[in-house]
Every structure is written in C-alpha cells, then in structure tokens.
PDB file of N, CA and C in Angstrom:
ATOM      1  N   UNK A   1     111.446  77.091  48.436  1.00  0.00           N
ATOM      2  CA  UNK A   1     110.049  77.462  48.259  1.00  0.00           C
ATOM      3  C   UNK A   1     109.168  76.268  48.593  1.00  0.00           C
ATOM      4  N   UNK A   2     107.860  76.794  48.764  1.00  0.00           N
ATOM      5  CA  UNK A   2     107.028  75.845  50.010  1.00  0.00           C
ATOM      6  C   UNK A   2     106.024  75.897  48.733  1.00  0.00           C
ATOM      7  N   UNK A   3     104.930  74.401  48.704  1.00  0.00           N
ATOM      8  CA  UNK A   3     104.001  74.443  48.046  1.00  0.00           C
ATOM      9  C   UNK A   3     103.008  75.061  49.311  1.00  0.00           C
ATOM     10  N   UNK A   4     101.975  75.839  48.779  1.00  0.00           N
ATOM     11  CA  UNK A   4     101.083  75.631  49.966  1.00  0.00           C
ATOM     12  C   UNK A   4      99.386  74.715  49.587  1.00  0.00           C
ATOM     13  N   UNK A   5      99.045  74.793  50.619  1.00  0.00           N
ATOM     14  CA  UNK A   5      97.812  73.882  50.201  1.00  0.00           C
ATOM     15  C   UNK A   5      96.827  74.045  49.454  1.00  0.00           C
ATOM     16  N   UNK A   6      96.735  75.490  49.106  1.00  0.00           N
ATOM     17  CA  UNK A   6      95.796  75.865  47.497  1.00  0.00           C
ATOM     18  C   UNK A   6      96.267  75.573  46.358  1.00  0.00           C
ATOM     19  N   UNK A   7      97.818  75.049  46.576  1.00  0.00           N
ATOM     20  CA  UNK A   7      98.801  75.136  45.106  1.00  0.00           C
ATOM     21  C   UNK A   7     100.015  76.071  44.891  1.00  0.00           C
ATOM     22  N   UNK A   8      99.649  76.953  45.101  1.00  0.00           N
ATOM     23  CA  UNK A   8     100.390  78.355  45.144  1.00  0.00           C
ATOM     24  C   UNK A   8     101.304  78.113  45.437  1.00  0.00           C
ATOM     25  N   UNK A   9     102.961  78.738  45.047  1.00  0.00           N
ATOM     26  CA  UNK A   9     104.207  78.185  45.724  1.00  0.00           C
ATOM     27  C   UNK A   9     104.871  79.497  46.147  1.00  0.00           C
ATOM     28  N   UNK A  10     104.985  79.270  47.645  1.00  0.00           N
ATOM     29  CA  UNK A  10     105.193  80.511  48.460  1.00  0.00           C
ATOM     30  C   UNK A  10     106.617  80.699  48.602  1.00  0.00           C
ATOM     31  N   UNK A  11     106.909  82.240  48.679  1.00  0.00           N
ATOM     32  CA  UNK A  11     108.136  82.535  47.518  1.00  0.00           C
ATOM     33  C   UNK A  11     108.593  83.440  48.754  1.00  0.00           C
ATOM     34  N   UNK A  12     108.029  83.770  49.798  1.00  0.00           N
ATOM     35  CA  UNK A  12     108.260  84.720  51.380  1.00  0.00           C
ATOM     36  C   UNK A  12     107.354  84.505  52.223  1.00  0.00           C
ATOM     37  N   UNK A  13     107.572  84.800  53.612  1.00  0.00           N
ATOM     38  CA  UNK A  13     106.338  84.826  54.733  1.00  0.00           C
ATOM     39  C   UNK A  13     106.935  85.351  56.068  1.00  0.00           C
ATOM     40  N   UNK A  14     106.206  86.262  56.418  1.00  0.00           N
ATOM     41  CA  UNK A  14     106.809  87.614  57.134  1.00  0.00           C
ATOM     42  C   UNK A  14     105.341  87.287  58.506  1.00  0.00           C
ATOM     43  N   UNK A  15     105.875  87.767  59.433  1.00  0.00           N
ATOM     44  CA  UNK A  15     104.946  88.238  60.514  1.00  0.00           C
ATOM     45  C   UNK A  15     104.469  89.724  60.727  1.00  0.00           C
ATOM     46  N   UNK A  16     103.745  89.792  61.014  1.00  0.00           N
ATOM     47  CA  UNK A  16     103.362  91.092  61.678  1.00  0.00           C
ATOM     48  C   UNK A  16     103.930  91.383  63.381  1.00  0.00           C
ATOM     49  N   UNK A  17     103.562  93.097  63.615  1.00  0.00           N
ATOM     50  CA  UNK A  17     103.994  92.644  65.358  1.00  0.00           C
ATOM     51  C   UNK A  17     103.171  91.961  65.708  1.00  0.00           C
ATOM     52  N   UNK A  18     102.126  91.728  65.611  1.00  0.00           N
ATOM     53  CA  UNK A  18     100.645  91.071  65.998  1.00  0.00           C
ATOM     54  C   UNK A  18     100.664  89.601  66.258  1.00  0.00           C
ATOM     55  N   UNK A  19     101.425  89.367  64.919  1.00  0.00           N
ATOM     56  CA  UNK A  19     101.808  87.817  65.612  1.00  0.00           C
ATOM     57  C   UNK A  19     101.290  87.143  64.018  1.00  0.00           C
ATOM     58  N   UNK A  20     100.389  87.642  63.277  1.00  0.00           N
ATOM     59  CA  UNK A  20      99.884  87.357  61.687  1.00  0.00           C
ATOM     60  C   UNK A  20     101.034  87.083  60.572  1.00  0.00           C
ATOM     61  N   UNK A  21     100.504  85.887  60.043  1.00  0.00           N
ATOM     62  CA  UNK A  21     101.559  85.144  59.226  1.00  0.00           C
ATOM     63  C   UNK A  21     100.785  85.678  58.087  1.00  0.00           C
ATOM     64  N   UNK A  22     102.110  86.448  57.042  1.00  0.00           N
ATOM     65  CA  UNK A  22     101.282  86.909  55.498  1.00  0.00           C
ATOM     66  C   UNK A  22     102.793  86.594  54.974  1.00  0.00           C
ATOM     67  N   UNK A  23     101.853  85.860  53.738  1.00  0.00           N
ATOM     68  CA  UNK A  23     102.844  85.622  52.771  1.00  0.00           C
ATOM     69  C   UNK A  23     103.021  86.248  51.405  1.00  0.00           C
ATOM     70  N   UNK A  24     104.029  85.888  50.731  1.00  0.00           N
ATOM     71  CA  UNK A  24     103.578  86.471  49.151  1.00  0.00           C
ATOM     72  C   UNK A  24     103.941  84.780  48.402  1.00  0.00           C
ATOM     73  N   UNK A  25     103.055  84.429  47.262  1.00  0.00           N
ATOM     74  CA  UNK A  25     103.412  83.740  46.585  1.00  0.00           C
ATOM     75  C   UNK A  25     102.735  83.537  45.114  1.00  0.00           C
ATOM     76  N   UNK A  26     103.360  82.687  44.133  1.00  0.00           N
ATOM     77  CA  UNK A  26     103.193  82.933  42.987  1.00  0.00           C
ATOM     78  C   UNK A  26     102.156  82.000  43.003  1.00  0.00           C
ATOM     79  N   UNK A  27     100.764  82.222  42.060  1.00  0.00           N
ATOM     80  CA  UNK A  27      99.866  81.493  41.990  1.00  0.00           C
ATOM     81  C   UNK A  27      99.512  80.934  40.037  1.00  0.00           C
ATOM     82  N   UNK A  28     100.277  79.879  39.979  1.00  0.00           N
ATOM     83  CA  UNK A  28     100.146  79.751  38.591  1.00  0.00           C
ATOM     84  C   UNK A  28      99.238  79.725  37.470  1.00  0.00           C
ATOM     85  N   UNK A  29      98.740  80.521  36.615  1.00  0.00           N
ATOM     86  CA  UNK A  29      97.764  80.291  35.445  1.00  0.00           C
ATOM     87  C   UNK A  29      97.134  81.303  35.816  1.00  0.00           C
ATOM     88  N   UNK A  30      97.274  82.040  36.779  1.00  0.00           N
ATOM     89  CA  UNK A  30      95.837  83.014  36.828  1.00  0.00           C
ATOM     90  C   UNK A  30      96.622  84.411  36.312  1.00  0.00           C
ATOM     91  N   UNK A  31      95.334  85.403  36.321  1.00  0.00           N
ATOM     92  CA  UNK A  31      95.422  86.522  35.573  1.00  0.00           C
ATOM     93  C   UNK A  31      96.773  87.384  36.000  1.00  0.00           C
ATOM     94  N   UNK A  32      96.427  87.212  37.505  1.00  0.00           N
ATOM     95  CA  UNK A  32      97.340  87.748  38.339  1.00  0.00           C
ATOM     96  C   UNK A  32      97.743  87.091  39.504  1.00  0.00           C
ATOM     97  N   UNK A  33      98.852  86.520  39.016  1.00  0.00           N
ATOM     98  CA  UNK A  33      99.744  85.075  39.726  1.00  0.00           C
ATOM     99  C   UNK A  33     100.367  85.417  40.709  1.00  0.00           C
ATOM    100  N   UNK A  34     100.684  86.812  40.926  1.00  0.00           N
ATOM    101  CA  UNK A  34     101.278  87.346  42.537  1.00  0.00           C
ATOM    102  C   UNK A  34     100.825  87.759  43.550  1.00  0.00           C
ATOM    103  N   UNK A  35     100.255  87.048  44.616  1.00  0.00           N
ATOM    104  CA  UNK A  35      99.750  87.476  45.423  1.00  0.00           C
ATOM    105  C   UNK A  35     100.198  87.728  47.023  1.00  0.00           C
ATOM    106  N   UNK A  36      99.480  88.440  47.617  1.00  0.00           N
ATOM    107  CA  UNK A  36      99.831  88.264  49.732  1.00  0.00           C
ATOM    108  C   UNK A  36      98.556  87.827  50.075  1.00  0.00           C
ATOM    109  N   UNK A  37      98.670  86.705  50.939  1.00  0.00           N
ATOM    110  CA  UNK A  37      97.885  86.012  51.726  1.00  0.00           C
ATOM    111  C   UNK A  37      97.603  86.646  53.538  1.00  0.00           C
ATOM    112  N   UNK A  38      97.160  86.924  54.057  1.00  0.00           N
ATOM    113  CA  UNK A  38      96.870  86.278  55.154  1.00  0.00           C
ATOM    114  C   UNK A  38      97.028  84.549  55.321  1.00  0.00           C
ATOM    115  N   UNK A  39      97.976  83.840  56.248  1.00  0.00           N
ATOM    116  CA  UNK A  39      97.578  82.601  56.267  1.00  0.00           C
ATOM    117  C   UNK A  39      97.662  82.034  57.845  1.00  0.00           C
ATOM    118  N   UNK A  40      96.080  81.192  58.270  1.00  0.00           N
ATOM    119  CA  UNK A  40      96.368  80.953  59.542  1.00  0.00           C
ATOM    120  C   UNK A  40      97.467  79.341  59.981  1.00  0.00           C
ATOM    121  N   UNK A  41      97.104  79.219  60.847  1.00  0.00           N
ATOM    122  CA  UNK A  41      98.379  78.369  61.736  1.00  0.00           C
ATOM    123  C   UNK A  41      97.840  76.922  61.251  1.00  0.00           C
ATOM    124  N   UNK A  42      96.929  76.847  60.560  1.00  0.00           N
ATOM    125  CA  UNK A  42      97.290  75.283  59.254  1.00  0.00           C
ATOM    126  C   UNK A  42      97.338  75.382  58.160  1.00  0.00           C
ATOM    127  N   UNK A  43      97.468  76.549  57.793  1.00  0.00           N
ATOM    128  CA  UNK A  43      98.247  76.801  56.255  1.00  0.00           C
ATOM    129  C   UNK A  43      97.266  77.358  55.554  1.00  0.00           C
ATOM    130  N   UNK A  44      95.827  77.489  55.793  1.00  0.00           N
ATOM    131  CA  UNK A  44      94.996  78.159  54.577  1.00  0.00           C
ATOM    132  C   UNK A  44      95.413  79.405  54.892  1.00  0.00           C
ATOM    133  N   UNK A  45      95.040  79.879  53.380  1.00  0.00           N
ATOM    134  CA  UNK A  45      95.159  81.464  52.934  1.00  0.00           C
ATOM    135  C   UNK A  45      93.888  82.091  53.407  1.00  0.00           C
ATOM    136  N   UNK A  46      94.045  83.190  53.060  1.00  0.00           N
ATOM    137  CA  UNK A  46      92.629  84.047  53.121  1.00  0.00           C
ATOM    138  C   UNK A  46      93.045  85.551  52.586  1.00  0.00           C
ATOM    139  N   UNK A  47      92.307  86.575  52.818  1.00  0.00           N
ATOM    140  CA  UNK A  47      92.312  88.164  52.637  1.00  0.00           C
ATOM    141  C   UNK A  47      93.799  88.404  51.665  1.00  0.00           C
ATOM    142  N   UNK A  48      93.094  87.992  50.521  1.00  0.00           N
ATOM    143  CA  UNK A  48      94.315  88.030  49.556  1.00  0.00           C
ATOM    144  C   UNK A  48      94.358  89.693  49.024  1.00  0.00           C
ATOM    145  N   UNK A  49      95.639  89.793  48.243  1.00  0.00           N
ATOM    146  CA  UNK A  49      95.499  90.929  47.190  1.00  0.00           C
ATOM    147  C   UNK A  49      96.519  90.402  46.041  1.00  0.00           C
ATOM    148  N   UNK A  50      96.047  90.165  45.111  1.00  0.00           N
ATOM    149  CA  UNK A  50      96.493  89.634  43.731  1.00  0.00           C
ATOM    150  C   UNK A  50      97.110  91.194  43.124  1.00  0.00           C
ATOM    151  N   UNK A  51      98.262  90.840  42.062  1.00  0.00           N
ATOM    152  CA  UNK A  51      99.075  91.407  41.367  1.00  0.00           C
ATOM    153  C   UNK A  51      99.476  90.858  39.841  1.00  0.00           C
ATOM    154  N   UNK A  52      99.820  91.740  39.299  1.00  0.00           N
ATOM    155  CA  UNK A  52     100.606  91.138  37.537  1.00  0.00           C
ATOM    156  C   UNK A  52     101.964  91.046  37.829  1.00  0.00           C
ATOM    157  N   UNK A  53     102.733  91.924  38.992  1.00  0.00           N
ATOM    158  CA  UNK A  53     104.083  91.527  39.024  1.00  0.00           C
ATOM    159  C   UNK A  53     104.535  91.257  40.705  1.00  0.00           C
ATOM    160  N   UNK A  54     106.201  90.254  40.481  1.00  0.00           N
ATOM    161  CA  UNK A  54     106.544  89.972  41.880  1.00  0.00           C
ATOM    162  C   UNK A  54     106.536  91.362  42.342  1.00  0.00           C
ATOM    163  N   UNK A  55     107.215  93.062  41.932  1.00  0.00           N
ATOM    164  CA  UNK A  55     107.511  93.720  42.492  1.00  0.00           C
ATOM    165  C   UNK A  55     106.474  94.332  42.583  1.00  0.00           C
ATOM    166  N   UNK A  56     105.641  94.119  42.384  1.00  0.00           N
ATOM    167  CA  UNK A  56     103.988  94.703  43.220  1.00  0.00           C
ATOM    168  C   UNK A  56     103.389  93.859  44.654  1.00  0.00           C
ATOM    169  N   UNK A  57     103.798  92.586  44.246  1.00  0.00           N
ATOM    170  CA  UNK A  57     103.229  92.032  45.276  1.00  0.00           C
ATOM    171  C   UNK A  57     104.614  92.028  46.590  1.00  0.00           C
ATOM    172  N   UNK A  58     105.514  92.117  46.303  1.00  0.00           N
ATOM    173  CA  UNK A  58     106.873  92.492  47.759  1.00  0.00           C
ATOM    174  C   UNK A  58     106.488  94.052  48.472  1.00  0.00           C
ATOM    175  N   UNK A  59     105.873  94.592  47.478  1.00  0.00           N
ATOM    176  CA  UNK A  59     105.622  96.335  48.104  1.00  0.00           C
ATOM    177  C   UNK A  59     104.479  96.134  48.569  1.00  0.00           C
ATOM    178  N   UNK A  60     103.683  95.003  48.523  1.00  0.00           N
ATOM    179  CA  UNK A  60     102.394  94.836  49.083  1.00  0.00           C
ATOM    180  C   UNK A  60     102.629  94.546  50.298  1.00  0.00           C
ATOM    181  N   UNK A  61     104.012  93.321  50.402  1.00  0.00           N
ATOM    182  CA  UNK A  61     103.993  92.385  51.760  1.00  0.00           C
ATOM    183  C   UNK A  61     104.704  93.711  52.977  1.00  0.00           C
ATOM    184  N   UNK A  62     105.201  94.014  52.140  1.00  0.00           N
ATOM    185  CA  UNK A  62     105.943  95.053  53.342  1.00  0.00           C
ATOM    186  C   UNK A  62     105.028  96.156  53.563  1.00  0.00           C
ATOM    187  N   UNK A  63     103.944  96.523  53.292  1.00  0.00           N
ATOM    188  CA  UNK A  63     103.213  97.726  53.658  1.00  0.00           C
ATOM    189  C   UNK A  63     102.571  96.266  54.727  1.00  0.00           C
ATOM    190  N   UNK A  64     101.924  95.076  54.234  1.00  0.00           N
ATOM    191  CA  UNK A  64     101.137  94.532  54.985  1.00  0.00           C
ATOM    192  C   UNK A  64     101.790  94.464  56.453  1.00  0.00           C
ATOM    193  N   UNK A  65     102.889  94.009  56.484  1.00  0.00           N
ATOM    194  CA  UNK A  65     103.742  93.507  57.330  1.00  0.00           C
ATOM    195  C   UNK A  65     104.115  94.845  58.741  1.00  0.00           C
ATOM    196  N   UNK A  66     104.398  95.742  57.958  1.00  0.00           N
ATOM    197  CA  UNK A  66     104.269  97.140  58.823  1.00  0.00           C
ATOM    198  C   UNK A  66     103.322  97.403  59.680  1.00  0.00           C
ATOM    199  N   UNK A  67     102.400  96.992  59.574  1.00  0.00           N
ATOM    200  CA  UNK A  67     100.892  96.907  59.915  1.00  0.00           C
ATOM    201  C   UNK A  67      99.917  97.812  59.804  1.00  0.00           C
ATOM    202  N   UNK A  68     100.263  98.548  58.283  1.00  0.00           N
ATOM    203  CA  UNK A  68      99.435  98.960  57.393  1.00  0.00           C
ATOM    204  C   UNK A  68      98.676  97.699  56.748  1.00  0.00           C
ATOM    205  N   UNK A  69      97.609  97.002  57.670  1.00  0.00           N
ATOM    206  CA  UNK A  69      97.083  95.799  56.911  1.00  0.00           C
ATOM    207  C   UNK A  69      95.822  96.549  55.786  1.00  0.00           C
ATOM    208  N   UNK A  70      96.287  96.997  54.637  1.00  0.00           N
ATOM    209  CA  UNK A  70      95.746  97.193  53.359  1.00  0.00           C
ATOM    210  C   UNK A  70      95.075  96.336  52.205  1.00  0.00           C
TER     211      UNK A  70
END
C-alpha cells in the first residue's frame, strides 16, 4: 500500500478503457474513510465518492472502472 499525497493510503488502482487512473483508498479519521478517487498523472485526487465501508467503496471502483463513471 501506497501513501498518497493527501494522506490517504491507497489500498487499489484500476484504469479505465479511457486510460483514467481511479483508485480506492482508506482515508483516516473521517466520517467516511473509504473512498474512489479519480487521480491524475502526479498523484492528486479529485471527483471522489466517500463510503462507511471497504465493501462499498470496491463496488464503487468496479462500477467506476467499467465506465459507468458514477
């Protein structure tokens, strides 16, 4: 597992066909610590969707990843 540069410690990271790097990773202390990122090609995040559990946020990455970008 990768720290990334908000903190967050990224726990998967999948492409799209598109070529879009989205990750899922755990974001510590907050309400809802599981999230998928969008992240571009120097590491910031963006167009998040936060979760209460890992198995919300893996059913997230794989709808994202499909390219149901939701």
């Amino acid at each position: 597992m990768q720290v990334l540069r908000n903190g967050a410690v990224r726990v998967d990271e999948r492409r799209t066909i598109r070529g879009e790097i989205l990750v899922l990773a755990y974001w510590e202390g907050r309400d809802l610590p599981w999230v998928t990122w969008r992240m571009d090609g120097e590491g910031h995040c963006y167009w998040g969707h936060y979760f209460k559990t890992l198995a919300e946020a893996a059913q997230n990455l794989e709808v994202r990843v499909g390219g149901n970008l939701v």
